[in-house]
PDB file of N, CA and C in Angstrom:
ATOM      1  N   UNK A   1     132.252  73.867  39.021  1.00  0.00           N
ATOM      2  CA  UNK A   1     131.351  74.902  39.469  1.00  0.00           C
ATOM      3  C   UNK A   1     130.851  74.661  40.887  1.00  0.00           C
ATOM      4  N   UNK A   2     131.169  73.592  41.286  1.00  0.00           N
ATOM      5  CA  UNK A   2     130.325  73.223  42.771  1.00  0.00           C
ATOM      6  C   UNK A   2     131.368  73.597  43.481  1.00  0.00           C
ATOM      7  N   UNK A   3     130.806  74.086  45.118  1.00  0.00           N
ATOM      8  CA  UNK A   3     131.754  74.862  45.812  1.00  0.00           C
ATOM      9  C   UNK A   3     131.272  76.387  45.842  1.00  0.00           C
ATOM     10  N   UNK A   4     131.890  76.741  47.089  1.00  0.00           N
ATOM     11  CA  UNK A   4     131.766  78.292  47.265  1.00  0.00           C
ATOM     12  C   UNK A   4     133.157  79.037  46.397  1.00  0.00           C
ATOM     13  N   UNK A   5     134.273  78.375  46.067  1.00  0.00           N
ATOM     14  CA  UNK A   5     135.409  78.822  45.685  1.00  0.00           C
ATOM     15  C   UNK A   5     135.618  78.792  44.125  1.00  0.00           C
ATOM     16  N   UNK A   6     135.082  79.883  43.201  1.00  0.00           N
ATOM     17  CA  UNK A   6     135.068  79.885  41.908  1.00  0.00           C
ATOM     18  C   UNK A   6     136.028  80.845  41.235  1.00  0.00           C
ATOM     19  N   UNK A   7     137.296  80.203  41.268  1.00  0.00           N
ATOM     20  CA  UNK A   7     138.152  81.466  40.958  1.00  0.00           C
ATOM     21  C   UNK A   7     138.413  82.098  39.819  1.00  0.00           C
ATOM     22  N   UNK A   8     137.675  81.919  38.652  1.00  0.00           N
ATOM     23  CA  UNK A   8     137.689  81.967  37.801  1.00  0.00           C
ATOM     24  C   UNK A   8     136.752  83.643  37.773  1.00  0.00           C
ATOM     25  N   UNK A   9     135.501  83.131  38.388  1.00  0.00           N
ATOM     26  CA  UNK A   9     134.868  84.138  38.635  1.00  0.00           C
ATOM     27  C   UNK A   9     135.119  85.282  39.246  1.00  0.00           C
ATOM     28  N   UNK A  10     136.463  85.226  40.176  1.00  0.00           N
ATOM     29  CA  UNK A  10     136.774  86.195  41.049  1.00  0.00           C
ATOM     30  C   UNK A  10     137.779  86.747  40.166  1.00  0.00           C
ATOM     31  N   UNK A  11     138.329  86.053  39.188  1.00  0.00           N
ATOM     32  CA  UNK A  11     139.409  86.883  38.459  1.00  0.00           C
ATOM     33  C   UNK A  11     138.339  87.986  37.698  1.00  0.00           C
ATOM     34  N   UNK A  12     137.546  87.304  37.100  1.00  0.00           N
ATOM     35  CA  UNK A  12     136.709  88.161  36.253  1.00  0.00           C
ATOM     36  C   UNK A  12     135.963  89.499  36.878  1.00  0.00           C
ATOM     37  N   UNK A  13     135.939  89.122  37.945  1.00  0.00           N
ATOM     38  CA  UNK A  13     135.362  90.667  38.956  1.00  0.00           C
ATOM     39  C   UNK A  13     136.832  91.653  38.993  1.00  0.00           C
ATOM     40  N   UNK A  14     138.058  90.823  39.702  1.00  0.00           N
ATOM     41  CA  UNK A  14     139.299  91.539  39.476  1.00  0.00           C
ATOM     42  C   UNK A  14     139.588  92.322  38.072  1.00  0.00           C
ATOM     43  N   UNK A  15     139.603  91.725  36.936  1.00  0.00           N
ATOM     44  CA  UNK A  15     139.866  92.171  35.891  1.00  0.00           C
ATOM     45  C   UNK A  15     138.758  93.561  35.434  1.00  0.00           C
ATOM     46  N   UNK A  16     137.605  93.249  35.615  1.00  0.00           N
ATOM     47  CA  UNK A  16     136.327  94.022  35.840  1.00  0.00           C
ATOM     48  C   UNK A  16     136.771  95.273  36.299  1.00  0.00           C
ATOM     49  N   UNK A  17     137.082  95.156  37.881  1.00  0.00           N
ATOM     50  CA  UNK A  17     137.172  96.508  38.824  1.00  0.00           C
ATOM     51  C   UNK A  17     139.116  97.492  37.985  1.00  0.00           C
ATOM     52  N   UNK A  18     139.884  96.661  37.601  1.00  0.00           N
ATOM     53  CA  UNK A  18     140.704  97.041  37.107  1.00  0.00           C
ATOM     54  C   UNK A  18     140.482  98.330  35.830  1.00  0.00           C
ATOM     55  N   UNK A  19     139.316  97.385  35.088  1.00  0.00           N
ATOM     56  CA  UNK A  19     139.231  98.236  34.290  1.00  0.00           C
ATOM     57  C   UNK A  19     140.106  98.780  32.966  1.00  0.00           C
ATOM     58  N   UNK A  20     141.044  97.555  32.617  1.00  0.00           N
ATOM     59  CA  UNK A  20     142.048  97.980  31.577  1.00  0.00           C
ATOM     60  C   UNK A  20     142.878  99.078  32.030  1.00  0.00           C
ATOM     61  N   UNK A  21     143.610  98.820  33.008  1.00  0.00           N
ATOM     62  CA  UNK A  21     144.322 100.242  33.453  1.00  0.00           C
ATOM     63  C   UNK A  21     145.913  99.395  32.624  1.00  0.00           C
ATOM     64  N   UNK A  22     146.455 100.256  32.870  1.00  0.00           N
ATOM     65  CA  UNK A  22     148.026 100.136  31.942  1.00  0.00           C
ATOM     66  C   UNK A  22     148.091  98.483  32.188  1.00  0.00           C
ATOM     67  N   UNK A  23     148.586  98.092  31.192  1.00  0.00           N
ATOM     68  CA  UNK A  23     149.207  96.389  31.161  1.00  0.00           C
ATOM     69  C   UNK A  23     147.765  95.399  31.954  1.00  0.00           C
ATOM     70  N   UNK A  24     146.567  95.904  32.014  1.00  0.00           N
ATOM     71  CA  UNK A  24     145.633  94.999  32.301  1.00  0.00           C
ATOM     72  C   UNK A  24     144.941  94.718  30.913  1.00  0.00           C
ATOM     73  N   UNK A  25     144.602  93.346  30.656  1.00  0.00           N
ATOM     74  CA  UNK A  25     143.769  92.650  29.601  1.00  0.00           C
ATOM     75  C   UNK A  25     142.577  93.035  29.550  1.00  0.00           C
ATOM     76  N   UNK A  26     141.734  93.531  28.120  1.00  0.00           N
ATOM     77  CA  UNK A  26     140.628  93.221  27.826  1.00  0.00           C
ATOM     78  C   UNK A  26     139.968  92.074  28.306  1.00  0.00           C
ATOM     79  N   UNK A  27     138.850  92.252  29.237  1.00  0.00           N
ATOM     80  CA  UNK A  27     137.938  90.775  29.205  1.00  0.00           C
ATOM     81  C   UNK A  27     137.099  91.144  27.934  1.00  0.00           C
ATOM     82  N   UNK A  28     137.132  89.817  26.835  1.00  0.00           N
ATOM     83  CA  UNK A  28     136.543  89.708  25.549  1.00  0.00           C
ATOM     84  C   UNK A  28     135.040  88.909  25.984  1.00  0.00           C
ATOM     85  N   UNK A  29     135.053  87.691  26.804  1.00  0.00           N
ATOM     86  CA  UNK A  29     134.057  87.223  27.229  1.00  0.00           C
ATOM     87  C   UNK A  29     133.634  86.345  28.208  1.00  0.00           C
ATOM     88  N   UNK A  30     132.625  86.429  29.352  1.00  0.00           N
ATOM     89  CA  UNK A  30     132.934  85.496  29.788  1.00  0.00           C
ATOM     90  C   UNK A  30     131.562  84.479  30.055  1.00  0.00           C
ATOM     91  N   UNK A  31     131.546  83.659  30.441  1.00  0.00           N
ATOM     92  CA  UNK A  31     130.031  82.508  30.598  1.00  0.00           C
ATOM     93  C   UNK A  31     130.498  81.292  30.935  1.00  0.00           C
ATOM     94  N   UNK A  32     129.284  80.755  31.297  1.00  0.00           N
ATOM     95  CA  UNK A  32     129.596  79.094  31.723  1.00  0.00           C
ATOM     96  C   UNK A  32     128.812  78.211  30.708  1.00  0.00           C
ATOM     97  N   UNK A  33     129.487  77.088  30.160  1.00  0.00           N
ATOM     98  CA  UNK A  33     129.192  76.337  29.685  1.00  0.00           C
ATOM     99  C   UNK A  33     129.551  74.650  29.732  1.00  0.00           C
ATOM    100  N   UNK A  34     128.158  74.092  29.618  1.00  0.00           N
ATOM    101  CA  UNK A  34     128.417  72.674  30.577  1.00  0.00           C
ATOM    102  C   UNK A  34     129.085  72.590  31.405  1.00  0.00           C
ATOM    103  N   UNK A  35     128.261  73.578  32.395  1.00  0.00           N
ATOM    104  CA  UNK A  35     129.007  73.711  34.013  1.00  0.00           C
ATOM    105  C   UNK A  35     130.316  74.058  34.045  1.00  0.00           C
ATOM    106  N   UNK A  36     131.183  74.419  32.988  1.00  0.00           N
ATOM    107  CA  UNK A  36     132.231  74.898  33.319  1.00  0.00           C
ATOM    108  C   UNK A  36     132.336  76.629  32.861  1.00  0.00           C
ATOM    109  N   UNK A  37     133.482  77.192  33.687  1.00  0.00           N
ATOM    110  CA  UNK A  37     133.168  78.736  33.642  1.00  0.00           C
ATOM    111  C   UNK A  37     134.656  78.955  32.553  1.00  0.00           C
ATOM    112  N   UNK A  38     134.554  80.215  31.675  1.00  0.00           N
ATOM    113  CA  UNK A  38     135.144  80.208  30.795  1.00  0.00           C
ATOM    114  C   UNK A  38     135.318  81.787  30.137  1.00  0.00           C
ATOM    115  N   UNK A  39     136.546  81.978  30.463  1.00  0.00           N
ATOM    116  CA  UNK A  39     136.835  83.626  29.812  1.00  0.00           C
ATOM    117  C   UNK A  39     138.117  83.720  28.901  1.00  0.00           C
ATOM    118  N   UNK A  40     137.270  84.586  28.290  1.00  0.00           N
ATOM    119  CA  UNK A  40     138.524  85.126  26.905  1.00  0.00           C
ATOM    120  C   UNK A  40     138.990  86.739  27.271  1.00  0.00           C
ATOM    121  N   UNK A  41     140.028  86.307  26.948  1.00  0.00           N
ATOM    122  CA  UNK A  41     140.696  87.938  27.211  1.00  0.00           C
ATOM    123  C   UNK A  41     141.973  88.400  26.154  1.00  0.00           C
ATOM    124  N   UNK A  42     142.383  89.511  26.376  1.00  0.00           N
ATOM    125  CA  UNK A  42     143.239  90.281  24.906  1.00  0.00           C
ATOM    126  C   UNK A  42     144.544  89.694  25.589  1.00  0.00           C
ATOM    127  N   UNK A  43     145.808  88.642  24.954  1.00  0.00           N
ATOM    128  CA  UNK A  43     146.933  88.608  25.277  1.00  0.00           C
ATOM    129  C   UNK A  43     147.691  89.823  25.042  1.00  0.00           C
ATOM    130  N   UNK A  44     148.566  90.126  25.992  1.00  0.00           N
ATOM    131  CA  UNK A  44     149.453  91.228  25.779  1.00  0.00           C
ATOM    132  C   UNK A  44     150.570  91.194  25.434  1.00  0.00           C
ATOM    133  N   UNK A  45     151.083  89.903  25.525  1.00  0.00           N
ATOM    134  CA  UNK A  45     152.783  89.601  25.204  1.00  0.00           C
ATOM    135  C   UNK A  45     152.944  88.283  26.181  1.00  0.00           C
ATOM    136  N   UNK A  46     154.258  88.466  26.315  1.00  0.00           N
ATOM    137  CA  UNK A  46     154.601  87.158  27.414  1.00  0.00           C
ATOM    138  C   UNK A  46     153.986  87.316  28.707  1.00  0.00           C
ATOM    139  N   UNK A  47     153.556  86.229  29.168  1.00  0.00           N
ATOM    140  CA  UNK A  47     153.355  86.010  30.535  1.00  0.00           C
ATOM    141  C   UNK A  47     154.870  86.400  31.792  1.00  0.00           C
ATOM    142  N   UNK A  48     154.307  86.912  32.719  1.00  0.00           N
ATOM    143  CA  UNK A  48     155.627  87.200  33.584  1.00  0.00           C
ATOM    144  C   UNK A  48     156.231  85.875  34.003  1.00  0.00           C
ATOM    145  N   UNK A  49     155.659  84.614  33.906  1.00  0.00           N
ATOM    146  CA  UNK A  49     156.649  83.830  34.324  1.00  0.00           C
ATOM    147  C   UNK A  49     157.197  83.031  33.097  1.00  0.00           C
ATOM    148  N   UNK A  50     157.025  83.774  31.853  1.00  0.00           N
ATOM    149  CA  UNK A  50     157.394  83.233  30.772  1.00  0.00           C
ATOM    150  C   UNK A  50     159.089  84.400  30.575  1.00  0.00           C
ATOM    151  N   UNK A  51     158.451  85.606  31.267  1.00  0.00           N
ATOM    152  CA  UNK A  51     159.840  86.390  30.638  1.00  0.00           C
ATOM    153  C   UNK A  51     161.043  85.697  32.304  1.00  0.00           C
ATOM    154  N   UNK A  52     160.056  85.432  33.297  1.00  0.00           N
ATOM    155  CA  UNK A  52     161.581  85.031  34.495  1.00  0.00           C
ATOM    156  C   UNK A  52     162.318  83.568  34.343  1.00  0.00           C
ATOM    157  N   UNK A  53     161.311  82.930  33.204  1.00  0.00           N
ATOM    158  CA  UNK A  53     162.393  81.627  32.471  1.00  0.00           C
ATOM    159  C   UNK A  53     163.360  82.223  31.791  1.00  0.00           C
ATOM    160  N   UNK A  54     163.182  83.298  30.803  1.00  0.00           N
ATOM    161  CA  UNK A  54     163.740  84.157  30.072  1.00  0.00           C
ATOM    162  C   UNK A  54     164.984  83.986  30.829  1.00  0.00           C
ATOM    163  N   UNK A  55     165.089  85.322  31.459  1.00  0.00           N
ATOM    164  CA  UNK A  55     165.513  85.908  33.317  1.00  0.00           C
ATOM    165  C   UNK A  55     166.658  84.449  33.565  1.00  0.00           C
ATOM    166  N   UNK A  56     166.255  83.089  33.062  1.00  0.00           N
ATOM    167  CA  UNK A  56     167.225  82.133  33.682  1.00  0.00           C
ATOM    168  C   UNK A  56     166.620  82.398  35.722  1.00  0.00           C
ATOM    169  N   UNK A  57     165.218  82.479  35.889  1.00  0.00           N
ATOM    170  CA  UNK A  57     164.728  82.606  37.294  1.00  0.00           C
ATOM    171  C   UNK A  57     165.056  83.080  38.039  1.00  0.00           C
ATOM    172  N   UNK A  58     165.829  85.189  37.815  1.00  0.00           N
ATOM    173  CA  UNK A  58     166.231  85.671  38.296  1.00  0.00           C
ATOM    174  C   UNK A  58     165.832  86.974  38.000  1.00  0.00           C
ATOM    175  N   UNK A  59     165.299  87.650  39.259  1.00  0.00           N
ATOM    176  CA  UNK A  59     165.153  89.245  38.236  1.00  0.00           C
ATOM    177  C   UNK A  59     166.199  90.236  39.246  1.00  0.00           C
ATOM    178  N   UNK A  60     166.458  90.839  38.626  1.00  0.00           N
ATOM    179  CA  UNK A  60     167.405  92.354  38.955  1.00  0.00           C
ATOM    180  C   UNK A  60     166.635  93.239  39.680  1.00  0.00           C
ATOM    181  N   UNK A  61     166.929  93.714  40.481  1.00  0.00           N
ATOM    182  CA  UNK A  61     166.336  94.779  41.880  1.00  0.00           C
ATOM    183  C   UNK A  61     165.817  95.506  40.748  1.00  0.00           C
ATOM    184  N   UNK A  62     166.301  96.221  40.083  1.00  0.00           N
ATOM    185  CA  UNK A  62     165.673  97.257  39.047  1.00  0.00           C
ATOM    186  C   UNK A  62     164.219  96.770  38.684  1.00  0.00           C
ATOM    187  N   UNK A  63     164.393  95.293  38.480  1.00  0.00           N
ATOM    188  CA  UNK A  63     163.138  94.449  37.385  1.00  0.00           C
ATOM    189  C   UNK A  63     162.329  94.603  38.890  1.00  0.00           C
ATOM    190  N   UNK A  64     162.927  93.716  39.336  1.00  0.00           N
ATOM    191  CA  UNK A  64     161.802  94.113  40.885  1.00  0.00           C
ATOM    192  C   UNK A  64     161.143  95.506  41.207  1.00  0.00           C
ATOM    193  N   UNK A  65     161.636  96.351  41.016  1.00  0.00           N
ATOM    194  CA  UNK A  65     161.109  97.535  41.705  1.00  0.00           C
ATOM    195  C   UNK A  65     160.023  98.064  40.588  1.00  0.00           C
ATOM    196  N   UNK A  66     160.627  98.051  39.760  1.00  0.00           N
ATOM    197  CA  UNK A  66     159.504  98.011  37.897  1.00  0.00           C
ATOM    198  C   UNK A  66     158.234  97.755  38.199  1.00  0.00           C
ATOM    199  N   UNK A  67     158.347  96.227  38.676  1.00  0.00           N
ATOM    200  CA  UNK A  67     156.894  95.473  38.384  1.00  0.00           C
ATOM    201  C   UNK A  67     156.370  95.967  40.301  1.00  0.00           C
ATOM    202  N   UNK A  68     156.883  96.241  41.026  1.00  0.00           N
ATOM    203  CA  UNK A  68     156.139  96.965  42.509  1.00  0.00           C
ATOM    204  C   UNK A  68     155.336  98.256  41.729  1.00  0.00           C
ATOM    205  N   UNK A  69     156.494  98.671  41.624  1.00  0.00           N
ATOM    206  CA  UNK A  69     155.545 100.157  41.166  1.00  0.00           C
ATOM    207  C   UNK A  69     154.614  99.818  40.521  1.00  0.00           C
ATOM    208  N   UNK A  70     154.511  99.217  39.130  1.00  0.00           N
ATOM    209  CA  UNK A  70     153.487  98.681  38.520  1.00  0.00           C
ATOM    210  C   UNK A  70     152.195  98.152  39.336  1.00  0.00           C
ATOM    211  N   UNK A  71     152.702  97.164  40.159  1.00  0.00           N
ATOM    212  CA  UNK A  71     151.411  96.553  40.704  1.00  0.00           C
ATOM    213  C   UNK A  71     150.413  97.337  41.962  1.00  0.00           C
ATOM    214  N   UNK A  72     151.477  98.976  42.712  1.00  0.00           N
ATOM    215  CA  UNK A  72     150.768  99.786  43.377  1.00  0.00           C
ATOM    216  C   UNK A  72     150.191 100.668  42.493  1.00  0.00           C
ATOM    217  N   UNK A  73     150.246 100.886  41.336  1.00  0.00           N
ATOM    218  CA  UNK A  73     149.835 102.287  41.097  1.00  0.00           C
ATOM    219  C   UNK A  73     148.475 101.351  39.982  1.00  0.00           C
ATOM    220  N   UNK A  74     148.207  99.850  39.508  1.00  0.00           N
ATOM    221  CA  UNK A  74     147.229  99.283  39.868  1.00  0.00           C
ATOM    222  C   UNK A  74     146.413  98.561  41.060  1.00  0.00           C
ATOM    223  N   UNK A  75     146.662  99.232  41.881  1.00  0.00           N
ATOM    224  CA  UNK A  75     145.680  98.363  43.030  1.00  0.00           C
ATOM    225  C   UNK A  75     144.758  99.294  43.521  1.00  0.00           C
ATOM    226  N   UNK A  76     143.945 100.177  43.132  1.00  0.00           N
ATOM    227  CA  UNK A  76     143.189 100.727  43.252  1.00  0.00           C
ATOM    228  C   UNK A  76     141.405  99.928  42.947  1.00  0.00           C
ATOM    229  N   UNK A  77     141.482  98.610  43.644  1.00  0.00           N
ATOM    230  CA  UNK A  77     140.487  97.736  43.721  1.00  0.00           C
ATOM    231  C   UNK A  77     139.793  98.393  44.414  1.00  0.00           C
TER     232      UNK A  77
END
């Protein structure tokens, strides 16, 4: 917790301003305890760097362009 750099906290504002828009997680909860900061959130499936092990650490222009679109039409931070 010491430090200006709490990133934990900044995810939780990110996730916040998101707002559960398509493929964003429920924040279930979040708080600090014995100085450490600590959030629960709704899993959705695999993690993306769980499906590009999958992938053999390769994605297809198609897969690429998928997850762009995806990540512009959430960035409305």
């Amino acid at each position: 917790m010491e430090g200006k750099n709490h990133s934990l906290d900044h995810e939780f504002e990110i996730y916040t301003k998101l707002n559960r828009g398509l493929g964003i997680p429920r924040v279930r909860s979040f708080s600090t305890e014995a100085g450490f900061n600590a959030m629960a959130i709704d899993r959705l499936g695999l993690s993306l760097d769980d499906i590009f092990i999958r992938c053999r650490f390769q994605f297809s222009t198609n897969t690429v362009l998928l997850l762009a679109k995806q990540l512009v039409s959430n960035s409305d931070l």
